[in-house]
Protein backbone atom coordinates (compact mmCIF):
# COMPACT_ATOMS: atom_id res chain seq x y z
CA UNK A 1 4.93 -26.46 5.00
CA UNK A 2 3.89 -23.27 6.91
CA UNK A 3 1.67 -23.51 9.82
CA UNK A 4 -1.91 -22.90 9.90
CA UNK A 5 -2.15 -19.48 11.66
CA UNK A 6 1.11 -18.79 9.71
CA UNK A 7 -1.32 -19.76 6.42
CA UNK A 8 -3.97 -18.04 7.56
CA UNK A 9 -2.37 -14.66 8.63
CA UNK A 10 -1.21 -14.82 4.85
CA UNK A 11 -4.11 -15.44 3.24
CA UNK A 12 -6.07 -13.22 5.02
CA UNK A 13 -3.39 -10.11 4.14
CA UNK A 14 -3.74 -11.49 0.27
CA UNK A 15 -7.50 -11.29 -0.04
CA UNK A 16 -6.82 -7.64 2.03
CA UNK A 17 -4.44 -6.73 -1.02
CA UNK A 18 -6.51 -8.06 -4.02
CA UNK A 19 -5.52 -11.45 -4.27
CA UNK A 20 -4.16 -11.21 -7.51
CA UNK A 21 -0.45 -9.81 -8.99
CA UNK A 22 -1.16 -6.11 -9.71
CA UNK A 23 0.93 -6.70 -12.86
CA UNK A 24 -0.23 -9.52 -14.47
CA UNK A 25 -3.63 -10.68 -12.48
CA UNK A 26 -2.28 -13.92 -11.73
CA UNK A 27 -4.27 -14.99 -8.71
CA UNK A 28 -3.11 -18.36 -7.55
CA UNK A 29 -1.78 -17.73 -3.72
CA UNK A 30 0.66 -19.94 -3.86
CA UNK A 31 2.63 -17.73 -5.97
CA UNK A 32 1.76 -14.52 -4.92
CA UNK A 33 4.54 -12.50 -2.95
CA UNK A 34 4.70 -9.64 -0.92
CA UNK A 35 6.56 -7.06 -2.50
CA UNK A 36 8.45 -4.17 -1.09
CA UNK A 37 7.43 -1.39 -3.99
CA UNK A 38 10.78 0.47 -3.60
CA UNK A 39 13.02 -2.76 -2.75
CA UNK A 40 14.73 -3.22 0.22
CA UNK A 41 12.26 -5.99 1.04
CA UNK A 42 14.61 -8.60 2.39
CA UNK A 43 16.61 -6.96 4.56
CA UNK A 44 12.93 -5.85 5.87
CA UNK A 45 12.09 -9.14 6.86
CA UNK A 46 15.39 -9.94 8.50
CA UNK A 47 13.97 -7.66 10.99
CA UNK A 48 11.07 -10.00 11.55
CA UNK A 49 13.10 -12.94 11.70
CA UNK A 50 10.60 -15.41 13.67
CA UNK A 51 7.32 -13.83 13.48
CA UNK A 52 5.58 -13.78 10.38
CA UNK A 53 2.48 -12.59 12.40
CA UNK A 54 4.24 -9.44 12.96
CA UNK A 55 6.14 -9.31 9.52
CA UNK A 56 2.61 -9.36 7.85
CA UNK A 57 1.38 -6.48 10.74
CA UNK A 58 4.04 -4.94 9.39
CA UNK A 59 2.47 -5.12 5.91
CA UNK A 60 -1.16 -4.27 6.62
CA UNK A 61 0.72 -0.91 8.86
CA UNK A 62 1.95 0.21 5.60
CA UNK A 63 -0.02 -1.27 2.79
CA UNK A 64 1.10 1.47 0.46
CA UNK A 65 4.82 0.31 0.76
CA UNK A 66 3.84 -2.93 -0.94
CA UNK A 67 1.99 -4.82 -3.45
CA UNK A 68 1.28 -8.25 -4.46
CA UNK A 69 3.26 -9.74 -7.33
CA UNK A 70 3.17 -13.20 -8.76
CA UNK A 71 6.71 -14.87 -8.56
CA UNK A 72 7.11 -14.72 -12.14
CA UNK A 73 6.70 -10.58 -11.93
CA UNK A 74 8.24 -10.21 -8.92
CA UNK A 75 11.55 -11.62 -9.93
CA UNK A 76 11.55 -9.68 -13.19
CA UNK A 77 10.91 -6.77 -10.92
CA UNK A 78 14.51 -7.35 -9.60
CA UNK A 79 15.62 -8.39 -12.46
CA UNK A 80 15.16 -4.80 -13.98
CA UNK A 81 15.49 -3.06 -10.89
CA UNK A 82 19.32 -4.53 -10.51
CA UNK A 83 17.46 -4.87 -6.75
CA UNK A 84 19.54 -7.79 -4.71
CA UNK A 85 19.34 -9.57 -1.49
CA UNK A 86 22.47 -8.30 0.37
């Protein structure tokens, strides 16, 4: 389990983003991810290895890099996208 300021750092940036997947409106937050629009996401947060407080800075810094996708949509996203975690 994450801790609580970890937990509340993230819910606080999903209410900021609309709570809900911008695809599908899906809008329970344990599902909800924070997507890199363009890819490249993961090796983003390899730079933030240790500090989600500063990974999720990172977010609200440049909110129109990313969106809020449901698992579901998110991984379809990459499915489509060919985008990959290396």
């Amino acid at each position: 389990h994450m801790s609580s300021r970890r937990a509340f750092f993230r819910e606080e940036l999903i209410v900021e983003m609309g709570g809900k997947c911008v695809k599908c409106e899906f809008s329970d937050h344990r599902a909800l991810q924070f997507d890199h629009i363009n890819g490249g996401g993961a090796k983003e947060l390899r730079r933030f290895t240790g500090s989600y407080t500063r990974y999720y800075k990172h977010i609200r810094d440049h909110s129109d890099e990313y969106q809020l996708l449901c698992v579901n949509c998110n991984w379809i996203k990459r499915y489509e996208r060919s985008e990959n975690r290396k």
